[in-house]
Protein backbone atom coordinates (compact mmCIF):
# COMPACT_ATOMS: atom_id res chain seq x y z
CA UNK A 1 0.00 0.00 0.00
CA UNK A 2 1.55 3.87 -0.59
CA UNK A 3 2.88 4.87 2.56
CA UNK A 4 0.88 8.20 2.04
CA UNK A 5 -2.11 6.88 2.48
CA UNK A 6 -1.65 6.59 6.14
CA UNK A 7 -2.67 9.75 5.97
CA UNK A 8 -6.19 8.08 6.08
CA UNK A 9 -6.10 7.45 10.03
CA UNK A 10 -6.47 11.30 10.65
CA UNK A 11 -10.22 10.74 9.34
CA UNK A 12 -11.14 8.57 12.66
CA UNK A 13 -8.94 10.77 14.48
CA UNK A 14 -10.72 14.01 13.31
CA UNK A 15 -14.32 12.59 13.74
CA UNK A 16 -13.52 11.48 17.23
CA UNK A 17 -12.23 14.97 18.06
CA UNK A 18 -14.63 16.87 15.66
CA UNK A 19 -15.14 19.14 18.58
CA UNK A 20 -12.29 20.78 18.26
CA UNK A 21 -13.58 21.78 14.69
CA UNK A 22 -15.84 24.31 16.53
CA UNK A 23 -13.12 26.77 17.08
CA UNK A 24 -11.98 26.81 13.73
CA UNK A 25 -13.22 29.99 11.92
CA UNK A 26 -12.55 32.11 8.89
CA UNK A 27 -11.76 35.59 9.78
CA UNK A 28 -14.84 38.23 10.62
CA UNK A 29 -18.11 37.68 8.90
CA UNK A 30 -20.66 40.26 10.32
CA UNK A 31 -23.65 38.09 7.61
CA UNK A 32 -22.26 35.04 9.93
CA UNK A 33 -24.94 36.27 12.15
CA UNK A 34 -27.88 35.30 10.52
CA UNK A 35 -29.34 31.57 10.15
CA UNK A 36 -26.89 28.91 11.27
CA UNK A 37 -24.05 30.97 9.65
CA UNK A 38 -21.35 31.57 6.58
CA UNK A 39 -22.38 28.63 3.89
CA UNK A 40 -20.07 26.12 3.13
CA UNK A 41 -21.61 23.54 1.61
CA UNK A 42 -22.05 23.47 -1.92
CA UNK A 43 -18.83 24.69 -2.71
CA UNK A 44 -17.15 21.57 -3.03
CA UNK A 45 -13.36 21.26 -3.32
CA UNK A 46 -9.73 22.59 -4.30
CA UNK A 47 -10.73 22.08 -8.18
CA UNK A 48 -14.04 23.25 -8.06
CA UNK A 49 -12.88 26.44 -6.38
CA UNK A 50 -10.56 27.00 -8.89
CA UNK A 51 -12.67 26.58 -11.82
CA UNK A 52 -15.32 29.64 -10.27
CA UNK A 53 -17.41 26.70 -8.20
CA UNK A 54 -17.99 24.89 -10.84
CA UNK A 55 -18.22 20.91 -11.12
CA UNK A 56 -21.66 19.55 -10.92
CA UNK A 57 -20.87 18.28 -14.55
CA UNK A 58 -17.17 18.22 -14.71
CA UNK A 59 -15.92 14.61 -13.68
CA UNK A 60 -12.83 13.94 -12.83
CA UNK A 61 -10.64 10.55 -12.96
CA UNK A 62 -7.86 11.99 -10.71
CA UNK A 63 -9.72 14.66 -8.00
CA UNK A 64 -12.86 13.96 -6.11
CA UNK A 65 -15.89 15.09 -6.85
CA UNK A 66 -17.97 15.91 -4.14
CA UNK A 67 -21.07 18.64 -5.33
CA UNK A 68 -22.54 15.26 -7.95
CA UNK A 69 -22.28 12.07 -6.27
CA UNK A 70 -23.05 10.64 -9.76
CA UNK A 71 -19.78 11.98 -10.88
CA UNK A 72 -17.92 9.65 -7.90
CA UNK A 73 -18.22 6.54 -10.89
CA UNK A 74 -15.54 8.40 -12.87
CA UNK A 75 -12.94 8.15 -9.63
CA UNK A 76 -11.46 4.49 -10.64
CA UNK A 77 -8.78 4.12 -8.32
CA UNK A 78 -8.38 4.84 -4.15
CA UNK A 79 -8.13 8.53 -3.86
CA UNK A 80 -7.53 10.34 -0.57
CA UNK A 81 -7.73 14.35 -0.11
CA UNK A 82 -7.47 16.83 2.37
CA UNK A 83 -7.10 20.51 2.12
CA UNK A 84 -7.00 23.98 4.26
CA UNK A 85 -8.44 27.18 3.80
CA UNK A 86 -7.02 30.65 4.45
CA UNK A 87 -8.84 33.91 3.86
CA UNK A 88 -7.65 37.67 4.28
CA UNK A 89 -10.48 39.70 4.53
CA UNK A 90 -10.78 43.87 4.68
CA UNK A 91 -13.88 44.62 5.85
CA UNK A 92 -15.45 48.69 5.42
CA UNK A 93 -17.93 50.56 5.82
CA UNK A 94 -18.67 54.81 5.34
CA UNK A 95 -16.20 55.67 8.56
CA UNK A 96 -13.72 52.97 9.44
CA UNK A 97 -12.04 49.62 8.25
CA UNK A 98 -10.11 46.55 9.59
CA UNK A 99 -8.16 43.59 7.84
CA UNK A 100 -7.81 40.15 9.22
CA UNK A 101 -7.38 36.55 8.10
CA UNK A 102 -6.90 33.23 9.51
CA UNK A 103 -6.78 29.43 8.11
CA UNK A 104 -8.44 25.98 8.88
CA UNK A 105 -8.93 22.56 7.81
CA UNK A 106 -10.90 22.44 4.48
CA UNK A 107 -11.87 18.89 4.30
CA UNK A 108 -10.76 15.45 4.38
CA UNK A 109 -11.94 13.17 1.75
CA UNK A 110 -11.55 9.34 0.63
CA UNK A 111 -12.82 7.43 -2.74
CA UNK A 112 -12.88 3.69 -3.15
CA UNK A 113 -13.68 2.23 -6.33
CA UNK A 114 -16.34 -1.06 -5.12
CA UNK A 115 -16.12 -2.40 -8.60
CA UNK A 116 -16.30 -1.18 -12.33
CA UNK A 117 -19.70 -0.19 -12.07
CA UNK A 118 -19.36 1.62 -8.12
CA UNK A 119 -17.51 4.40 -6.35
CA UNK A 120 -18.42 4.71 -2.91
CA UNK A 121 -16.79 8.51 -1.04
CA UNK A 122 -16.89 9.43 2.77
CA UNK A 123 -15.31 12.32 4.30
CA UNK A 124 -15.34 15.59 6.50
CA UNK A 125 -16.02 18.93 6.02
CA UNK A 126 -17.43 22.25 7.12
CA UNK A 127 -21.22 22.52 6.55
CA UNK A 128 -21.19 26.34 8.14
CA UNK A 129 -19.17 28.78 9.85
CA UNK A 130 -19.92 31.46 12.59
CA UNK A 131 -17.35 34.34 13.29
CA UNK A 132 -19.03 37.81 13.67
CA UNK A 133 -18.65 40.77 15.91
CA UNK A 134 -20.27 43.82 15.96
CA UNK A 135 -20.55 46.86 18.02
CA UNK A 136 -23.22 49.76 17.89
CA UNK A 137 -23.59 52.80 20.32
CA UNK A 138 -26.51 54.92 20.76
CA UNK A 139 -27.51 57.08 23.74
CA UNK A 140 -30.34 56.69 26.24
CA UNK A 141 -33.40 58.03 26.07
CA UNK A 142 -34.46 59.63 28.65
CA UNK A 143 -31.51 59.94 30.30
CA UNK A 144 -30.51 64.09 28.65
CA UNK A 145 -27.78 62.59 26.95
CA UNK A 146 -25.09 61.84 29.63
CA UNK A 147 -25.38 57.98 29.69
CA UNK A 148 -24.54 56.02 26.30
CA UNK A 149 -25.31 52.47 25.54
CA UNK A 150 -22.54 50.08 23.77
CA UNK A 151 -24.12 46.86 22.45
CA UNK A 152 -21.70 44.29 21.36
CA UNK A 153 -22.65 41.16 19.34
CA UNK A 154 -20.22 37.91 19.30
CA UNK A 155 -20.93 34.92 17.53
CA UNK A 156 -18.46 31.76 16.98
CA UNK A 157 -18.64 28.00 16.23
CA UNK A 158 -20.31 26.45 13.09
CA UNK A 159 -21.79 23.33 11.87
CA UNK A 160 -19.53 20.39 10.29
CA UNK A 161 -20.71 17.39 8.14
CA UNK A 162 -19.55 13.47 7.78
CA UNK A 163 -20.85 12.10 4.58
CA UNK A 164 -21.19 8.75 2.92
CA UNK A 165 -21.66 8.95 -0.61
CA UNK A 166 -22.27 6.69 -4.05
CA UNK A 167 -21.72 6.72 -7.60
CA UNK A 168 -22.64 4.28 -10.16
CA UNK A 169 -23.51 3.64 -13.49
CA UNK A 170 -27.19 2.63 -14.82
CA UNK A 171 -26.14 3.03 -18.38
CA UNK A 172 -23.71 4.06 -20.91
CA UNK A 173 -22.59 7.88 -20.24
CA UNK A 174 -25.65 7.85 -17.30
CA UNK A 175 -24.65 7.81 -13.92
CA UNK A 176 -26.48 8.45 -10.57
CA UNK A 177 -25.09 8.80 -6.92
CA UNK A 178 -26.75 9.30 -3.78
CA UNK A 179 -24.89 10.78 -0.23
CA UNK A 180 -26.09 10.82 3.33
CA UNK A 181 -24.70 13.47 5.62
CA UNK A 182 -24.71 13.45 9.32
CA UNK A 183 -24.72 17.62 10.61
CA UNK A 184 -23.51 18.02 14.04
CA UNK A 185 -21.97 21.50 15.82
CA UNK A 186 -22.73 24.56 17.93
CA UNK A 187 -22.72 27.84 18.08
CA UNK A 188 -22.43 30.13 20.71
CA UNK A 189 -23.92 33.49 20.62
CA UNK A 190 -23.50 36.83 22.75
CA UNK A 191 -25.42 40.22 23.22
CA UNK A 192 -23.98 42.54 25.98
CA UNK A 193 -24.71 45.83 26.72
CA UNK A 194 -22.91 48.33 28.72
CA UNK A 195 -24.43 51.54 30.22
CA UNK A 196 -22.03 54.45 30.65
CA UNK A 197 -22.65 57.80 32.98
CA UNK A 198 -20.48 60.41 32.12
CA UNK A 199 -21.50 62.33 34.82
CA UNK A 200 -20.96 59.09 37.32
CA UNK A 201 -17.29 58.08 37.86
CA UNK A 202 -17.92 56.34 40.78
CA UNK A 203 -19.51 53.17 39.62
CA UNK A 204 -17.38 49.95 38.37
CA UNK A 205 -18.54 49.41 34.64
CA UNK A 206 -20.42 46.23 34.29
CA UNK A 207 -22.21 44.69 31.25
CA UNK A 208 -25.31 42.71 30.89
CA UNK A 209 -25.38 39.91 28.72
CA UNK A 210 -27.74 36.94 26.99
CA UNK A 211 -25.32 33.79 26.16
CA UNK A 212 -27.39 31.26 24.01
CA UNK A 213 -25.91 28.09 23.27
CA UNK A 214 -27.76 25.89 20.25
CA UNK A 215 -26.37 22.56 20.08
CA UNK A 216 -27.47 20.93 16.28
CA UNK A 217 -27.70 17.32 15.28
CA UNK A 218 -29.62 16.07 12.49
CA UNK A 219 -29.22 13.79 8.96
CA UNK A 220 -29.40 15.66 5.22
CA UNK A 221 -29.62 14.07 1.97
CA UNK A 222 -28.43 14.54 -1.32
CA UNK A 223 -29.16 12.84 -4.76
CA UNK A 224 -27.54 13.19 -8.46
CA UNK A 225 -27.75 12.61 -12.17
CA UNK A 226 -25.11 12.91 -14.81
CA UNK A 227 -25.34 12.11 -18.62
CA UNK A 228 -21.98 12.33 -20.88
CA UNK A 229 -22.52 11.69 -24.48
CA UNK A 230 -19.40 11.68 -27.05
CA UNK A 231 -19.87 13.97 -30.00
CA UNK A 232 -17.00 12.75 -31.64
CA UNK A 233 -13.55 11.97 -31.05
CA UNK A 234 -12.64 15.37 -29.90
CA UNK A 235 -16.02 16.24 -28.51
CA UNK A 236 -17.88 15.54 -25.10
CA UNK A 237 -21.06 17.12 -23.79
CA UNK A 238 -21.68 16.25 -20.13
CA UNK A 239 -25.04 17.58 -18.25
CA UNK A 240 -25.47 17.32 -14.27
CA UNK A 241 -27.93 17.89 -11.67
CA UNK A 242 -28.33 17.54 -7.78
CA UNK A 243 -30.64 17.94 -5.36
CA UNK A 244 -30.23 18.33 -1.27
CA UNK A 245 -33.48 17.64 0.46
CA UNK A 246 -34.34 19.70 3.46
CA UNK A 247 -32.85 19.11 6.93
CA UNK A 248 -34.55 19.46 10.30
CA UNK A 249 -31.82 19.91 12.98
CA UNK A 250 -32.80 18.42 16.29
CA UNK A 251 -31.46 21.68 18.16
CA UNK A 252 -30.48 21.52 22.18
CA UNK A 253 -30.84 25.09 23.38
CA UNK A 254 -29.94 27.06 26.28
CA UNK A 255 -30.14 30.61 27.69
CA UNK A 256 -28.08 32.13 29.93
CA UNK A 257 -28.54 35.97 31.59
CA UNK A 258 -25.22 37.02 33.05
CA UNK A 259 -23.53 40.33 34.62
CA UNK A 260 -20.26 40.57 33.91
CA UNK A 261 -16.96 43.18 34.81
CA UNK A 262 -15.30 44.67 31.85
CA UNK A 263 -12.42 41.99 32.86
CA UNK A 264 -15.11 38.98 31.52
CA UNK A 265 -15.40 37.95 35.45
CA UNK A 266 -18.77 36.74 36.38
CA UNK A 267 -20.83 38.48 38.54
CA UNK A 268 -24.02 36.24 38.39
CA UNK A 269 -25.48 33.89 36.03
CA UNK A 270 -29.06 32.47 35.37
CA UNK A 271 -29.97 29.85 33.01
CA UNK A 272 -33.67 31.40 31.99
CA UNK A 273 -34.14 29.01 29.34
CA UNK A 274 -33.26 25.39 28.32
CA UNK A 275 -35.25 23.76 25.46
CA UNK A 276 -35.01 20.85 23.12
CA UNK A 277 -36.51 21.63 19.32
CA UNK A 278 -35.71 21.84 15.86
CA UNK A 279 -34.08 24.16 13.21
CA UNK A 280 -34.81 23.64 9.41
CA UNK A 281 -32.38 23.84 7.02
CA UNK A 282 -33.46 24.83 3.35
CA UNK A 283 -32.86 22.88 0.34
CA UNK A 284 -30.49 22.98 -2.31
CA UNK A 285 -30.73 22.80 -6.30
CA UNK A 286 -27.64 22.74 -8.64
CA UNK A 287 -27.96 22.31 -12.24
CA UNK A 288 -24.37 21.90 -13.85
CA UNK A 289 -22.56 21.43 -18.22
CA UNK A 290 -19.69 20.79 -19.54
CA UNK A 291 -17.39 20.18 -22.45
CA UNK A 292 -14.66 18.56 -22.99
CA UNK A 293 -12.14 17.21 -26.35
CA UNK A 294 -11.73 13.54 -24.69
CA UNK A 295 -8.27 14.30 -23.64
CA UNK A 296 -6.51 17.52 -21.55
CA UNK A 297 -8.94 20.29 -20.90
CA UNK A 298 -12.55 21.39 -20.32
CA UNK A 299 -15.37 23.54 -19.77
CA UNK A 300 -17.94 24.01 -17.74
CA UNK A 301 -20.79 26.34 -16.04
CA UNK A 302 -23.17 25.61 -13.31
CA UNK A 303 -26.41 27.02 -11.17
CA UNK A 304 -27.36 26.91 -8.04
CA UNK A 305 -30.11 27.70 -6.10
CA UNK A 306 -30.55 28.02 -2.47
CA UNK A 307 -34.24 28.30 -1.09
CA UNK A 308 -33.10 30.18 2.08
CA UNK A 309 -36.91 31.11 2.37
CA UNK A 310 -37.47 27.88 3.81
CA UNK A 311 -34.94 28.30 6.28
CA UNK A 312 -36.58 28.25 9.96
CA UNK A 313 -34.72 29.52 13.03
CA UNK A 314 -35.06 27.47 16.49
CA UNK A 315 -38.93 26.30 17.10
CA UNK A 316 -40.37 23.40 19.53
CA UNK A 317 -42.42 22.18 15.87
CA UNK A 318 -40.58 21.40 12.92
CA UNK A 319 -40.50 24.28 10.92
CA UNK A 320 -42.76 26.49 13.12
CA UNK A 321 -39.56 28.81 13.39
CA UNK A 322 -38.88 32.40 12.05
CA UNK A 323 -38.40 33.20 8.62
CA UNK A 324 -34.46 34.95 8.62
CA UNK A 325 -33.37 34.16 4.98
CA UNK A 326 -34.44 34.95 1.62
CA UNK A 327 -33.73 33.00 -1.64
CA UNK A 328 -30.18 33.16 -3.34
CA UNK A 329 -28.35 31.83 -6.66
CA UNK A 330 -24.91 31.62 -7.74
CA UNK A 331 -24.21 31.09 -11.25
CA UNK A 332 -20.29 29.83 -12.26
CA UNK A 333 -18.32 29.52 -15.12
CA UNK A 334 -14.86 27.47 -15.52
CA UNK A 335 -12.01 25.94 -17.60
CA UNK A 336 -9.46 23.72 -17.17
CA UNK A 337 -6.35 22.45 -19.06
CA UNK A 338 -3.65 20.20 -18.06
CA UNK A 339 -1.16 20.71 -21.81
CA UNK A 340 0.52 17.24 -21.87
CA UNK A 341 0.07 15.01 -18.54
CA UNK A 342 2.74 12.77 -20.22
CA UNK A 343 5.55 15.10 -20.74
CA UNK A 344 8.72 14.35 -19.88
CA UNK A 345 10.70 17.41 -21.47
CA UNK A 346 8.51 19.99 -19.47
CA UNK A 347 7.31 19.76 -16.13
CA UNK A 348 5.07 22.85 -17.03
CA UNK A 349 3.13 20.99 -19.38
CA UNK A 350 1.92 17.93 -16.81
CA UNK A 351 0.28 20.90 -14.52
CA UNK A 352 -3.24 21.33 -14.54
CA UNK A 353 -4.11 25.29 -14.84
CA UNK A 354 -7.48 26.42 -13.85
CA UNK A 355 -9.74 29.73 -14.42
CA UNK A 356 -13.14 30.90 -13.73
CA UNK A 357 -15.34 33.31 -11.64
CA UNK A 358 -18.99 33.31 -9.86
CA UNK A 359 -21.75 35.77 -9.40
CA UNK A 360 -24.22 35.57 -6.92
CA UNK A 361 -27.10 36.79 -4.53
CA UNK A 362 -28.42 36.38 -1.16
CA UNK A 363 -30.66 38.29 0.27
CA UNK A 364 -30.34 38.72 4.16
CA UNK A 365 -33.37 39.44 6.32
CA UNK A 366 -31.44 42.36 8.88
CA UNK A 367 -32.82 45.33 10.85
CA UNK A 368 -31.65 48.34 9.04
CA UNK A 369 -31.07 52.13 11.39
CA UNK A 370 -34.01 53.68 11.59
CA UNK A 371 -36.39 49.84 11.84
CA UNK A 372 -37.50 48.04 13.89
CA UNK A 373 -39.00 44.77 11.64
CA UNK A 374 -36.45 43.02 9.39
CA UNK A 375 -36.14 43.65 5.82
CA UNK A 376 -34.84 41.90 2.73
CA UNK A 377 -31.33 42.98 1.81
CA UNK A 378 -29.31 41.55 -1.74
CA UNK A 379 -26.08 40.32 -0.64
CA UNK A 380 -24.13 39.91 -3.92
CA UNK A 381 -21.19 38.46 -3.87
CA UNK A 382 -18.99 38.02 -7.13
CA UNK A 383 -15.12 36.68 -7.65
CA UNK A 384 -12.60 35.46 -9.87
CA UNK A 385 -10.74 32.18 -9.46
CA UNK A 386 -7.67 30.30 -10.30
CA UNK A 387 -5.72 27.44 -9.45
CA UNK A 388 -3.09 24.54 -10.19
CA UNK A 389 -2.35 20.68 -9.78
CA UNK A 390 1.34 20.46 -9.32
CA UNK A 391 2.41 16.70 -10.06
CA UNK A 392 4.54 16.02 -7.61
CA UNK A 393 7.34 13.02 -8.45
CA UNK A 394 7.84 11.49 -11.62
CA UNK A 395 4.36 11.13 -12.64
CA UNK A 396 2.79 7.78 -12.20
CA UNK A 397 4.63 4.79 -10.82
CA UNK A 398 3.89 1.34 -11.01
CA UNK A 399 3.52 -1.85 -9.81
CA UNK A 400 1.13 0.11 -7.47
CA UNK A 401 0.39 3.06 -10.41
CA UNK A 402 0.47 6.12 -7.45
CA UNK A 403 -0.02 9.40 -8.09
CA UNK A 404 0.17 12.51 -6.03
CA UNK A 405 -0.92 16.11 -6.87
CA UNK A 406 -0.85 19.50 -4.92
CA UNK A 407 -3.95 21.12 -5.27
CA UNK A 408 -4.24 25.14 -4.90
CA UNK A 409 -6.96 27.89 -5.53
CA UNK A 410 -6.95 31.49 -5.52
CA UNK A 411 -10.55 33.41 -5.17
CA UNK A 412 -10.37 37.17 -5.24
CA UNK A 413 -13.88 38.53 -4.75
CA UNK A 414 -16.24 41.29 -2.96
CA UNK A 415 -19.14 40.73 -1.07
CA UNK A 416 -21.65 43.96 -0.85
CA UNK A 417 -25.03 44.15 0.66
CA UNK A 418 -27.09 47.07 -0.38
CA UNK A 419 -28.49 49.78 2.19
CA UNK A 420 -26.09 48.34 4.86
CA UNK A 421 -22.91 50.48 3.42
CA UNK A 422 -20.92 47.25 4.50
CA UNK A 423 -18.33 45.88 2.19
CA UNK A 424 -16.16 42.92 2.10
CA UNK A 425 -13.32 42.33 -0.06
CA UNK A 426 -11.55 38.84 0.29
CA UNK A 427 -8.95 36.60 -0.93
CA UNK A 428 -9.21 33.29 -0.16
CA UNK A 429 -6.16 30.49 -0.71
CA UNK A 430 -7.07 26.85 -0.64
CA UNK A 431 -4.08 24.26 -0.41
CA UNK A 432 -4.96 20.34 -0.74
CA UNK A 433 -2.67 17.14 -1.49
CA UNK A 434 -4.07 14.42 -3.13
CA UNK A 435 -3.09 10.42 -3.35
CA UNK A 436 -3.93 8.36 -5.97
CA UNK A 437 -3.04 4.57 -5.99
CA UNK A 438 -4.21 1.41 -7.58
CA UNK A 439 -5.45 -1.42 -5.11
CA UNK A 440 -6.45 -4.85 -5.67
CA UNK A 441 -4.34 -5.41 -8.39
CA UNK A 442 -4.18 -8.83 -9.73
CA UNK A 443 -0.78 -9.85 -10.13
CA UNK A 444 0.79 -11.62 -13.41
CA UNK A 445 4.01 -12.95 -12.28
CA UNK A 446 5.26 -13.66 -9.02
């Protein structure tokens, strides 16, 4: 067996101490705040990334493909990936600005070929992220001006996912797949205030605050379709489609009022509320082409649609909760090219170059200055990719036919909701190894 591939124990390893996961954040999201955070799934992988999000049509015999489980019957030999993400962010609005970044662990991935018909895929990855804070000030009424409140809102943790997924083939160029996802994470949420008398410097500062804790369990489902028909010898038209069914969380919730000293010692602390219901995630639709000449590079563009309106926030009935998303899309486009993987003159010529870019729109359900009842905000978010597989070795090596690649993407994008005079601008690096490697094989001579 490649020694690499021992590399495969960190998946029990990981799982066992997925809690650990929870502290892993990208840098400052202030959106984090609504629903059950930052959306990570449906974004799939180091190549996808690369190629502008795009793969729900674009199979691959060397990389996983994990947004069409159909797609997993094109992965013929053992493949193992895992990746990080890093993100630098500068965040802005009309007065001030701040720049920050940080990196975590991607996802872990593994693809066994069953037989020449079945692919089965498990792994780990991030289903959502939570990393927000925000402060506002506004004075008291009431009070002729001299006391001011500060409000601060904190928000970290996430939810992660452990899939098991299948791909096989019904019929020539049709394939199907199915995956089963088990969600599991929490998120911890603050709202402090703290009331200052200028005209009172004899008081120690203390603030108020609500600490809710939602603890999330639940399964989610996903199934897809993909057709590839040859149009020649140079020609290939693929077409793709998923479809993620909705997900009701079981959610473990609990409210805490505390007083605090500016130093984070507790005063006092009251649980007020501990309940056990649900939280419904919405559903996911991704329609996906491609075209390809049979040989080094392709094309592809894909759709996606996220019915956020059917998100529901934290309810003792299954989907009794409140309404705090709208609808959103995200349309991609992407090429790939790889200009001789057999080269032996140029080591150039066996990478894999990628290019694309995304555009998309979320609208966020947030309480504006001046309102008091949410309203529907277009969060559009738009970026340009690139990336590279770097061979690394000599390429292919038998008896055992192993393979290893190092994956990276580059996404430099913006992220701009209207009315809110908040901006985002972000570049996000993705870095992922992949091991490829022949098992079972039957032997000829001894």
């Amino acid at each position: 067996m490649y020694k690499p591939f021992r590399a495969l124990l960190l998946i029990s390893g990981l799982v066992i101490g997925s809690q650990q996961l929870q502290a892993q954040q990208l840098s400052n999201s202030p959106y984090s705040r609504f629903g059950v955070g930052d959306m990570v799934h449906g974004t799939s992988s180091v190549r996808s990334t690369g190629m502008g999000q795009v793969g729900v049509a674009n199979g691959s015999a060397a990389l996983i493909n994990d947004l069409n489980p159909a797609l997993l019957y094109y992965n013929n030999s053992v493949t193992f990936e895992a990746a990080v993400a890093s993100e630098l962010k500068r965040l802005s609005d009309k007065n001030t600005s701040q720049v920050d970044g940080t990196a975590n662990l991607g996802y872990l991935s593994l693809a066994l070929p069953l037989s020449r018909r079945w692919t089965t895929s498990l792994g780990l990855r991030p289903y959502s992220r939570v990393n927000y804070t925000t402060i506002s000030t506004a004075p008291v009424s009431g009070s002729e001006a001299t006391v001011t409140s500060y409000n601060e809102y904190n928000g970290t943790g996430g939810i992660n996912e452990v899939y098991f997924a299948h791909g096989v083939r019904i019929a020539n160029g049709l394939t199907a797949g199915v995956a089963g996802s088990y969600l599991f994470g929490t998120i911890d949420r603050q709202e402090s205030t703290i009331l200052v008398d200028r005209e009172d410097s004899t008081s120690a500062l203390q603030k108020t605050l609500i600490h809710t804790t939602s603890k999330y369990t639940g399964l989610m489902f996903k199934g897809g379709l993909h057709y590839r028909k040859k149009l020649g010898d140079k020609a290939s038209l693929g077409i793709g489609g998923t479809y993620t069914t909705k997900a009701n969380l079981s959610t473990d919730r609990q409210v805490a009022q505390e007083r605090r000293l500016l130093d984070e010692s507790v005063i006092s602390s009251l649980v007020t509320d501990s309940l056990e219901g649900y939280t419904t995630l919405p559903k996911m639709i991704q329609v996906g082409l491609s075209f390809d000449n049979n040989k080094n590079w392709s094309v592809g563009a894909d759709y996606t649609q996220t019915k956020g309106s059917e998100y529901r926030g934290f309810s003792l009935a299954k989907e009794g909760g409140r309404q705090e998303l709208g609808d959103g899309y995200r349309v991609g486009i992407g090429s790939e090219i790889t200009p001789d993987a057999g080269s032996v003159s140029s080591y150039f010529k066996r990478v894999t170059y990628r290019f694309g870019g995304y555009y998309g729109n979320t609208q966020i359900n947030a309480i504006t200055t001046g309102n008091t009842t949410p309203s529907a905000h277009d969060l559009k978010d738009m970026a340009l990719t690139f990336g590279f597989s770097l061979p690394l070795g000599r390429g292919v090596r038998p008896p055992d036919y192993t393979q290893a690649l190092l994956n990276t993407s580059f996404t430099v994008g913006q992220l701009e909701a209207e009315n809110t005079g908040l901006k985002e601008q972000y570049l996000r690096v993705n870095l992922g190894i992949t091991f490829n490697n022949r098992w079972f094989i039957k032997r000829k001579f001894d």
